[in-house]
C-alpha atoms as a PDB file:
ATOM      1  CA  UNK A   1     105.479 130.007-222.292  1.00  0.00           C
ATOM      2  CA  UNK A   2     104.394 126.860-224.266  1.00  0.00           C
ATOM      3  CA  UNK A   3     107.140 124.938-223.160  1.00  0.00           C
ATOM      4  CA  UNK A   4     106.373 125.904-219.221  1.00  0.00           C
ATOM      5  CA  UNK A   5     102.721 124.741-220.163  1.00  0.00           C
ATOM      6  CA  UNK A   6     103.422 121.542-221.625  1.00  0.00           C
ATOM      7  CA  UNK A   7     105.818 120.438-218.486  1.00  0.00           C
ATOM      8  CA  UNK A   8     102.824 121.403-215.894  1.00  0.00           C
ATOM      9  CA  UNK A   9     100.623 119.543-218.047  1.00  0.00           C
ATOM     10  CA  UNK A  10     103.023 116.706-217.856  1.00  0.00           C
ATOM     11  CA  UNK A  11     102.585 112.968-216.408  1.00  0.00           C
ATOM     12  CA  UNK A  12     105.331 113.981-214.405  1.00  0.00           C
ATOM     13  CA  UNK A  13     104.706 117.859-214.050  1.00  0.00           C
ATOM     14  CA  UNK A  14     102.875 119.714-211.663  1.00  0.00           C
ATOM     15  CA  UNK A  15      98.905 118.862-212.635  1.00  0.00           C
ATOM     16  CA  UNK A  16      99.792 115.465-213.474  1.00  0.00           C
ATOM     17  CA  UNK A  17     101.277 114.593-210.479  1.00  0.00           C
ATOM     18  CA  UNK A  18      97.955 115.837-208.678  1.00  0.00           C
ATOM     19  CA  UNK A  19      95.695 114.164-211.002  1.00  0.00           C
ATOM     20  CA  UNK A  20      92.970 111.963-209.748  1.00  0.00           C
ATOM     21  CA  UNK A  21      94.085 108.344-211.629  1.00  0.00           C
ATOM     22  CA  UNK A  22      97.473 107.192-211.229  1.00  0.00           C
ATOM     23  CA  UNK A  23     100.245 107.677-211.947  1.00  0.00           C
ATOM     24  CA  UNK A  24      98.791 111.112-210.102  1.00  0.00           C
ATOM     25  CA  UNK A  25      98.053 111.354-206.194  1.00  0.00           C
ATOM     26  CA  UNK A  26      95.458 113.677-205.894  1.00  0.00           C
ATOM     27  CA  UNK A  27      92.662 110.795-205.671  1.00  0.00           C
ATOM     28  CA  UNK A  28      94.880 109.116-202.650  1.00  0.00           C
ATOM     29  CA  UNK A  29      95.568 112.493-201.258  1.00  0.00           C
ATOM     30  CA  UNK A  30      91.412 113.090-200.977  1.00  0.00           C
ATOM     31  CA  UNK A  31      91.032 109.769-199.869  1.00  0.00           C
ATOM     32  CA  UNK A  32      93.433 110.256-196.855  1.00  0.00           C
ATOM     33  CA  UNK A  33      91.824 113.731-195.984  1.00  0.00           C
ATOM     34  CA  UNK A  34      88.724 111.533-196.072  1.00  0.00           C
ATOM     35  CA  UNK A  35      89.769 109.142-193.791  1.00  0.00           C
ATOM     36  CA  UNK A  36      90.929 111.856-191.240  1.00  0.00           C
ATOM     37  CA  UNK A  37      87.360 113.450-191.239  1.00  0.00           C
ATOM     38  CA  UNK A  38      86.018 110.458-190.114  1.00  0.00           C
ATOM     39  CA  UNK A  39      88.407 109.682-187.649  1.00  0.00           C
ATOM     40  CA  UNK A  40      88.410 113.469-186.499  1.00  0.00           C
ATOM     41  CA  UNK A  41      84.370 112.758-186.524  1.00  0.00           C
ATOM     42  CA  UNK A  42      84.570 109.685-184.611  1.00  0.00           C
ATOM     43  CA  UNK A  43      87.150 110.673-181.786  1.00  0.00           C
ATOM     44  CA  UNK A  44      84.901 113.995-181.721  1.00  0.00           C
ATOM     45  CA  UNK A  45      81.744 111.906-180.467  1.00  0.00           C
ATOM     46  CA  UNK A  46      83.606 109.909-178.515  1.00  0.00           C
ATOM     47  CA  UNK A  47      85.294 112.596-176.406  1.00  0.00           C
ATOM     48  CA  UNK A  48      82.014 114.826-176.667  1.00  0.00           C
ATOM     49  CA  UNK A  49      80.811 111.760-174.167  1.00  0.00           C
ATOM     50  CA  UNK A  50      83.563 111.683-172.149  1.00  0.00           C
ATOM     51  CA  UNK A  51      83.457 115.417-171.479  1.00  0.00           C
ATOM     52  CA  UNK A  52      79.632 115.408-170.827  1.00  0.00           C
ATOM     53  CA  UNK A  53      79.879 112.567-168.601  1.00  0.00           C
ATOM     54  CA  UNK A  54      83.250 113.980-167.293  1.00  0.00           C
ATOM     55  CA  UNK A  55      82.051 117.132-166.248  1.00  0.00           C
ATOM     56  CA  UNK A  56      78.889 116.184-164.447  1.00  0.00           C
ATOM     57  CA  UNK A  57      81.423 113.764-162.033  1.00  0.00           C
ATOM     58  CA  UNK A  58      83.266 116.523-161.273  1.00  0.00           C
ATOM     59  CA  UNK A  59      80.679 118.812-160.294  1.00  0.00           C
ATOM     60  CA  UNK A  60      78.082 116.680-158.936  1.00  0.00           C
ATOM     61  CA  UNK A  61      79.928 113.560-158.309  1.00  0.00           C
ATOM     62  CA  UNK A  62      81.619 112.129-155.174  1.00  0.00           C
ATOM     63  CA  UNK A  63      84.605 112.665-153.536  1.00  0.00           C
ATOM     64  CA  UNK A  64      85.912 109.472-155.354  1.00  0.00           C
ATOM     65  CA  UNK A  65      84.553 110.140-158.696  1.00  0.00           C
ATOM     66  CA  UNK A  66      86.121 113.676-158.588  1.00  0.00           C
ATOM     67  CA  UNK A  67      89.658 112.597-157.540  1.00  0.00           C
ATOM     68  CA  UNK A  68      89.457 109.843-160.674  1.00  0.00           C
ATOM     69  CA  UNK A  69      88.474 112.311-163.043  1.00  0.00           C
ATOM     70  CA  UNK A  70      91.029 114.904-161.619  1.00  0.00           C
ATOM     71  CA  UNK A  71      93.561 112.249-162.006  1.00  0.00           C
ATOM     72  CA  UNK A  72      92.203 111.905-165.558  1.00  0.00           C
ATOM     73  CA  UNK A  73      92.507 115.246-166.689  1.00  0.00           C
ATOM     74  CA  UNK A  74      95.640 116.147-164.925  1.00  0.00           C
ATOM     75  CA  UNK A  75      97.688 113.138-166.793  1.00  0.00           C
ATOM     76  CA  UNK A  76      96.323 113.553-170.302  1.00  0.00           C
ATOM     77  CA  UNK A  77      96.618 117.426-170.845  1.00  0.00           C
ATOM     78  CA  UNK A  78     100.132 116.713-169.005  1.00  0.00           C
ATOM     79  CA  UNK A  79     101.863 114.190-170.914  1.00  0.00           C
ATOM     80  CA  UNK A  80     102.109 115.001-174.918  1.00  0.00           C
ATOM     81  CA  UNK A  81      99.349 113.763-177.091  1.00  0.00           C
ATOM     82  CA  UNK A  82     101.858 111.893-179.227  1.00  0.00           C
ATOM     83  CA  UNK A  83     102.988 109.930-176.283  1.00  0.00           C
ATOM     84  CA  UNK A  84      99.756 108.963-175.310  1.00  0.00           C
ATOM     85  CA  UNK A  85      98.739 108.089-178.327  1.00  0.00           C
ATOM     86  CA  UNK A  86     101.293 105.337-178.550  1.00  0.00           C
ATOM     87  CA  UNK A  87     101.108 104.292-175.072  1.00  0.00           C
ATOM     88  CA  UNK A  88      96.965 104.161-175.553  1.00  0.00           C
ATOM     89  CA  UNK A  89      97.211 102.392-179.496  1.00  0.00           C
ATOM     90  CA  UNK A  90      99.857  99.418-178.069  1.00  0.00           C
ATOM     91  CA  UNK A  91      98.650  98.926-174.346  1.00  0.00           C
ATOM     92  CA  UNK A  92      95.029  99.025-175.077  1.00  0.00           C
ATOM     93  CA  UNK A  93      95.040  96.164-177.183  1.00  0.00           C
ATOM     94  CA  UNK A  94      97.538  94.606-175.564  1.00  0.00           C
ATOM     95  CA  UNK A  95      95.573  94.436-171.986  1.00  0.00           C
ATOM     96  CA  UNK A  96      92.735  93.430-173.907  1.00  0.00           C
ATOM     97  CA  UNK A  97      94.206  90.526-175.014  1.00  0.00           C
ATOM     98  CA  UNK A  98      95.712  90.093-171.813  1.00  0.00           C
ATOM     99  CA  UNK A  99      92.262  89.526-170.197  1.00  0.00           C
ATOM    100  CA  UNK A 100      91.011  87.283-173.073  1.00  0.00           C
ATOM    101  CA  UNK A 101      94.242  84.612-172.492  1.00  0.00           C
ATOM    102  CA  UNK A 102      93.096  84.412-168.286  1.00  0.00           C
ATOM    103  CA  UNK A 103      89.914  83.068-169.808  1.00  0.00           C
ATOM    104  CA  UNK A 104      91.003  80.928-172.206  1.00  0.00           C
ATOM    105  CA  UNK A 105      90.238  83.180-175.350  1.00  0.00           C
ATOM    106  CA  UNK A 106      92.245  83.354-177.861  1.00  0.00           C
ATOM    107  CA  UNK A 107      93.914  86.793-179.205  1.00  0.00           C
ATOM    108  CA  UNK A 108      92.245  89.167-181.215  1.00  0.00           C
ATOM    109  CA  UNK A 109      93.383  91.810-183.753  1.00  0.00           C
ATOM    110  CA  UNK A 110      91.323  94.953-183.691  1.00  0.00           C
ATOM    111  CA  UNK A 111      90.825  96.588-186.464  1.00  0.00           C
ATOM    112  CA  UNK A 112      92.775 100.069-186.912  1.00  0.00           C
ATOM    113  CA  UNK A 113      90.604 103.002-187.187  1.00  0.00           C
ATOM    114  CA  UNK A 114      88.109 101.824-184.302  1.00  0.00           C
ATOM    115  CA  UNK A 115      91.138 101.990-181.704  1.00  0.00           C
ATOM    116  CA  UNK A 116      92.441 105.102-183.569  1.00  0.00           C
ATOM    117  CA  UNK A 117      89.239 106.492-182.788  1.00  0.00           C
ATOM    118  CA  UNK A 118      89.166 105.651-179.496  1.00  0.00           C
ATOM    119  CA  UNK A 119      92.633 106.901-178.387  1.00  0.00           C
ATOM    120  CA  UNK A 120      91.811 110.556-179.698  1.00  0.00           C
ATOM    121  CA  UNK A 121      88.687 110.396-177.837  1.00  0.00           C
ATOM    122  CA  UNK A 122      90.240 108.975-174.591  1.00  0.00           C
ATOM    123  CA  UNK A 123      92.500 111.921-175.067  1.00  0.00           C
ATOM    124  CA  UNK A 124      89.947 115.080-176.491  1.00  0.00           C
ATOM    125  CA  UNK A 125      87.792 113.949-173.437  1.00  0.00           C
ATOM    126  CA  UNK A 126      89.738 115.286-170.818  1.00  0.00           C
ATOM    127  CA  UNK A 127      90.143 118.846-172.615  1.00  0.00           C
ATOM    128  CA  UNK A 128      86.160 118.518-173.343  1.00  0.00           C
ATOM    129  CA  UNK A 129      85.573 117.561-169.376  1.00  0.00           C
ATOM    130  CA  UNK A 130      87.363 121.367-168.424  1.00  0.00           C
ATOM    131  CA  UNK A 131      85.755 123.333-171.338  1.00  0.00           C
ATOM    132  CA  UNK A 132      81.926 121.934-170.564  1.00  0.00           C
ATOM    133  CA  UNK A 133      82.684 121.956-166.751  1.00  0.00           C
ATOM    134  CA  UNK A 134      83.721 125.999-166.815  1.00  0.00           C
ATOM    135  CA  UNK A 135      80.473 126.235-169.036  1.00  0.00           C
ATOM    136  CA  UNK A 136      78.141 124.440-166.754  1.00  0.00           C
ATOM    137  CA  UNK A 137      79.569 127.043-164.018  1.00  0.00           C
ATOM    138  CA  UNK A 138      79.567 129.950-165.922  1.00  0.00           C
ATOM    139  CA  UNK A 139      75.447 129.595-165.816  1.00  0.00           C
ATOM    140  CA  UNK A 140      73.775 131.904-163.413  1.00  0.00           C
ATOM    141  CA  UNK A 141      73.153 130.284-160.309  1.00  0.00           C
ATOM    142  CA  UNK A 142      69.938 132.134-159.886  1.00  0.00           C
ATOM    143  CA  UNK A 143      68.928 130.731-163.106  1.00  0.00           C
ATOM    144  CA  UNK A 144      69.482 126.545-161.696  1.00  0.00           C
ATOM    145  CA  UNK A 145      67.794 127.974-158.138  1.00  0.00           C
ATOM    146  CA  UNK A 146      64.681 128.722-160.079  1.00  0.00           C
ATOM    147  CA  UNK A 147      64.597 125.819-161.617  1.00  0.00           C
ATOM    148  CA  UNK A 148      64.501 123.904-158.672  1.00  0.00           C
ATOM    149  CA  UNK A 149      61.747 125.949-157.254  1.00  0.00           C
ATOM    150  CA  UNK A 150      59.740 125.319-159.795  1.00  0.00           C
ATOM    151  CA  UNK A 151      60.481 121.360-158.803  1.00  0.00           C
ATOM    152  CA  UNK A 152      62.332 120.390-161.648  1.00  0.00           C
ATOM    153  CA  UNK A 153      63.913 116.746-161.357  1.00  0.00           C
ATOM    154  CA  UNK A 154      67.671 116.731-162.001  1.00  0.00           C
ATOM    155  CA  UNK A 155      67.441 115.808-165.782  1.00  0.00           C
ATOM    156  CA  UNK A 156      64.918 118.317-166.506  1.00  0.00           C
ATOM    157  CA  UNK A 157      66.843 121.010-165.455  1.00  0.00           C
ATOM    158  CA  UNK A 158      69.424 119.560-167.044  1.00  0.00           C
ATOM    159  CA  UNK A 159      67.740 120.196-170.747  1.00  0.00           C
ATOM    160  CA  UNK A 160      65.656 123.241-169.994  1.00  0.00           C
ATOM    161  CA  UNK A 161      68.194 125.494-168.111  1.00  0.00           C
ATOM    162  CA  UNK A 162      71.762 124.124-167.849  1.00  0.00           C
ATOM    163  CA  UNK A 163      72.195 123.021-171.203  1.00  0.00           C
ATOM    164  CA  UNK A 164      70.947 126.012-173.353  1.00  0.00           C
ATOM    165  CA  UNK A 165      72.834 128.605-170.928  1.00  0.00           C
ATOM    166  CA  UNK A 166      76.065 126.540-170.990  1.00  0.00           C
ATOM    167  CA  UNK A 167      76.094 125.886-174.782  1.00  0.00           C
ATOM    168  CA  UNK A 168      77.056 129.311-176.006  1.00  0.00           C
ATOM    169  CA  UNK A 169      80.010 129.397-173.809  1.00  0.00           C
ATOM    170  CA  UNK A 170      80.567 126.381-174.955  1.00  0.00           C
ATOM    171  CA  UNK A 171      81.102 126.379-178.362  1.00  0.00           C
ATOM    172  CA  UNK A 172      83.903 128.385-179.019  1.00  0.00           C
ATOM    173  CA  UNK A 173      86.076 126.039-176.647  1.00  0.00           C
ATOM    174  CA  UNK A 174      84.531 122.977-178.886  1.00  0.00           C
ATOM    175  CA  UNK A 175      85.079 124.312-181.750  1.00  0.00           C
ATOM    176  CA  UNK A 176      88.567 124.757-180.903  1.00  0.00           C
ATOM    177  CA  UNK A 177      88.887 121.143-179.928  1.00  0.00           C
ATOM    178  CA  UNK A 178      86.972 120.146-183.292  1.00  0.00           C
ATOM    179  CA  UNK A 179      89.730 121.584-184.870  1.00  0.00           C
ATOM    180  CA  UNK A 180      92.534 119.873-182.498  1.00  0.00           C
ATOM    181  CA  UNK A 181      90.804 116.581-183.724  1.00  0.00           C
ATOM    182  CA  UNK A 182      91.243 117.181-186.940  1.00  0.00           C
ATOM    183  CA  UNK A 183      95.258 118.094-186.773  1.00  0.00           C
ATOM    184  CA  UNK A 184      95.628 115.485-184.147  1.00  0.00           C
ATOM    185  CA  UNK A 185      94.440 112.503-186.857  1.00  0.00           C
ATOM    186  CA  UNK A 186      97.995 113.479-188.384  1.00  0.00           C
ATOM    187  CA  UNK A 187      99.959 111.941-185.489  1.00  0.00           C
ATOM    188  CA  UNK A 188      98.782 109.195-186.045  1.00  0.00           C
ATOM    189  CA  UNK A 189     100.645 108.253-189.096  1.00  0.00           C
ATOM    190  CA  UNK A 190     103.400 106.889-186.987  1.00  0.00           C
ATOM    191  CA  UNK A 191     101.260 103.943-186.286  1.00  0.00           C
ATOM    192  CA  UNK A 192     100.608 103.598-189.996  1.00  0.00           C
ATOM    193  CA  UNK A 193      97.060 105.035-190.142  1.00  0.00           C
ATOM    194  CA  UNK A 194      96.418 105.603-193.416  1.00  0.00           C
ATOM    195  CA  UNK A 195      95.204 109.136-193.662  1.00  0.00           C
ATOM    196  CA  UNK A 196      96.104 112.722-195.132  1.00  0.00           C
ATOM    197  CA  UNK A 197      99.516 113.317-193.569  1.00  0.00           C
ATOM    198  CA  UNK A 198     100.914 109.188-194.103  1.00  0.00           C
ATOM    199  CA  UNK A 199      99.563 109.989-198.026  1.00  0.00           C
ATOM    200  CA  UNK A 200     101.217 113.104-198.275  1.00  0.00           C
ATOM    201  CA  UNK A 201     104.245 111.599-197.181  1.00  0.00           C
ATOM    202  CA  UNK A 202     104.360 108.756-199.079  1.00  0.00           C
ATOM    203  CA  UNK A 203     102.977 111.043-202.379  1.00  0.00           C
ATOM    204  CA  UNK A 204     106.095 113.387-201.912  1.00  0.00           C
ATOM    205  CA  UNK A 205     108.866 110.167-201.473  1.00  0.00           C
ATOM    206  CA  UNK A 206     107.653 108.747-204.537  1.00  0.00           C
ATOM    207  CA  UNK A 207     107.746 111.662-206.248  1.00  0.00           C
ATOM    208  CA  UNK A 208     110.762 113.975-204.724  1.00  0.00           C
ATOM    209  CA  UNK A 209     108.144 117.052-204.490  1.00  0.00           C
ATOM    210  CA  UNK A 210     108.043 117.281-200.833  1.00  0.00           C
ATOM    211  CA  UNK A 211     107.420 121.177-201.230  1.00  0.00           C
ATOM    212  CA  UNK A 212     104.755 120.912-203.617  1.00  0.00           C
ATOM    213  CA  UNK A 213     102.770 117.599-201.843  1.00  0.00           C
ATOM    214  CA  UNK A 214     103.183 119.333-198.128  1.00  0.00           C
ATOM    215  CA  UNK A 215     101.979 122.775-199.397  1.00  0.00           C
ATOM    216  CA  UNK A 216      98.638 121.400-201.230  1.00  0.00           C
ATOM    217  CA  UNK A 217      98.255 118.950-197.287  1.00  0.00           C
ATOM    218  CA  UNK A 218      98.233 122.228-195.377  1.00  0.00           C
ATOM    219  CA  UNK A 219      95.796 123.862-197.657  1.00  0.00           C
ATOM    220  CA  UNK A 220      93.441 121.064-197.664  1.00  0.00           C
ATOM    221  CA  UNK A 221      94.025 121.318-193.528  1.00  0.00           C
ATOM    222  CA  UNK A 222      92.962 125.159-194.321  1.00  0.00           C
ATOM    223  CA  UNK A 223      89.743 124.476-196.194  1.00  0.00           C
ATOM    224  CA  UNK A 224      88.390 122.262-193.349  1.00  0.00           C
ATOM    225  CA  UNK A 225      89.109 124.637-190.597  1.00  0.00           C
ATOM    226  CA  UNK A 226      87.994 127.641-192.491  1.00  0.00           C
ATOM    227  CA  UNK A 227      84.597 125.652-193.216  1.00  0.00           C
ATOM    228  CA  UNK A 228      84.781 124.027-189.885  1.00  0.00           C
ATOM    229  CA  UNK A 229      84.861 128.042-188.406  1.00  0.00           C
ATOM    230  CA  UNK A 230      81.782 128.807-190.437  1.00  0.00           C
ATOM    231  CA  UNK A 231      79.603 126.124-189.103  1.00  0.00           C
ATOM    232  CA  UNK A 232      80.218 126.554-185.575  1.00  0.00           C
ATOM    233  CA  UNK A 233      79.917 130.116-185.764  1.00  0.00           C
ATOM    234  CA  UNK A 234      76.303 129.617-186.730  1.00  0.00           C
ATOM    235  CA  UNK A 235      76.292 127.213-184.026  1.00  0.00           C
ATOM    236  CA  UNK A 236      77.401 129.777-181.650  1.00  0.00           C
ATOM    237  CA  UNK A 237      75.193 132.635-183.356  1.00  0.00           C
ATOM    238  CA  UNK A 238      71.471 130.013-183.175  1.00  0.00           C
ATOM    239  CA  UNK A 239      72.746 128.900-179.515  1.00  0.00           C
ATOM    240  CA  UNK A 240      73.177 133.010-178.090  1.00  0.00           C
ATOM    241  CA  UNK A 241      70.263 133.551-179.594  1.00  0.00           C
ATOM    242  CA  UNK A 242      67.966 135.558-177.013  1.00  0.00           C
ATOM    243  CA  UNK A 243      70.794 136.088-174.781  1.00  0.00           C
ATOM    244  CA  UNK A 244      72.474 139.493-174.155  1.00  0.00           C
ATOM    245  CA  UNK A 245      74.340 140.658-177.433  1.00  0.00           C
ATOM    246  CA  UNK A 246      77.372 142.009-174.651  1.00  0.00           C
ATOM    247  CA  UNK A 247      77.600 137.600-174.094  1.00  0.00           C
ATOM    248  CA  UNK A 248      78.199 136.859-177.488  1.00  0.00           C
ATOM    249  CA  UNK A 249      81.967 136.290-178.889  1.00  0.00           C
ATOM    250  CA  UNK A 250      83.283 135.011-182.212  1.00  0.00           C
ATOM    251  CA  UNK A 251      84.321 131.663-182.727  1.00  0.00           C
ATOM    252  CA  UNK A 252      88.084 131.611-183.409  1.00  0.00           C
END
């Protein structure tokens, strides 16, 4: 029993090779999960925009607005995210740059996690324009006709009727995507963004424990949606509040 003790306790054993100060990884490991919140937080608000702005155009926009955002949505929930990714992280920059040699600029190098950022967003904004468009028409119509007799401007009615109906059916798709953001930072280790999954990785090749390295990744994965669940199910809980209880779902 001893001897099992002494070789977890070990540089090389089991606690040491979690421990916080090298020769351990567990401080890079938090680091990376850290890194993936705030890109996870980052694409979040980003796409959050995009599906506000996404899903007003295709209810209330023009015939041209609609087909663009159609076009939008259709192509990114089509191709697969890791493919887009790549195409969005090289030929973003790359056009960019483009634009800035026609005018006689010289070539810039932008920095990694704001374009890692914007690529998930790009992409979690087309799944954000569908869930917030079916919520905007899942309010009662009679609900926005009142409203409007009562002469409320567009915005107005935005904020005091559409918005607080829409948000409980809302939140369970958003939650859903909040948690897509967060597995979706892991693709993009194969662009070399350092966060949890590229640490894990390079944590279990340095030290041959791919079981034990990938096992305590997926667990840290585990906290963050299980705390994740909590918040937005008080979200969802202060947002039905005063509506029918036969409305209200859980947030998976």
């Amino acid at each position: 029993m001893l001897e099992i003790l002494s070789q977890v306790f070990e540089p090389d054993g089991l606690l040491g090779m979690f421990a916080f100060s090298p020769p351990g990884w567990g401080g890079n490991l938090l680091v990376g999960l850290l890194r993936s919140m705030e890109i996870a937080a980052g694409a979040y608000t980003v796409g959050l925009i995009i599906g506000v702005l996404g899903a007003y155009g295709k209810l209330y926009g023009n015939e041209v607005v609609r087909d663009v955002l159609a076009l939008y949505t259709t192509i990114v929930r089509a191709v697969p995210e890791l493919v887009l990714i790549l195409i969005l992280y090289y030929a973003g920059p790359a056009a960019l740059n483009g634009v800035l040699l026609q005018f006689g600029f010289e070539r810039v190098a932008l920095p990694q996690m704001p374009v890692g950022i914007m690529v998930l967003g790009v992409v979690l904004g087309a799944y954000m324009t569908e869930v917030l468009r079916g919520a905007i028409l899942a309010v009662p119509v009679g609900q926005i006709e009142a409203g409007r007799a009562y002469g409320m401007p567009p915005l107005l009615l935005a904020r005091r009727v559409t918005l607080p109906l829409m948000l409980g059916n809302a939140i369970p798709g958003l939650s859903n995507l909040w948690l897509a953001a967060t597995k979706d930072t892991a693709l993009l280790a194969v662009i070399g963004f350092g966060e949890l999954t590229l640490m894990t990785k390079q944590a279990a090749g340095s030290t041959k424990s791919y079981f034990s390295f990938y096992i305590a990744a997926g667990l840290l994965y585990l906290i963050v949606s299980f705390v994740s669940g909590r918040i937005f199910g008080w979200i969802e809980r202060w947002a039905r509040k005063g509506q029918p209880a036969v409305a209200s779902g859980g947030t998976l």
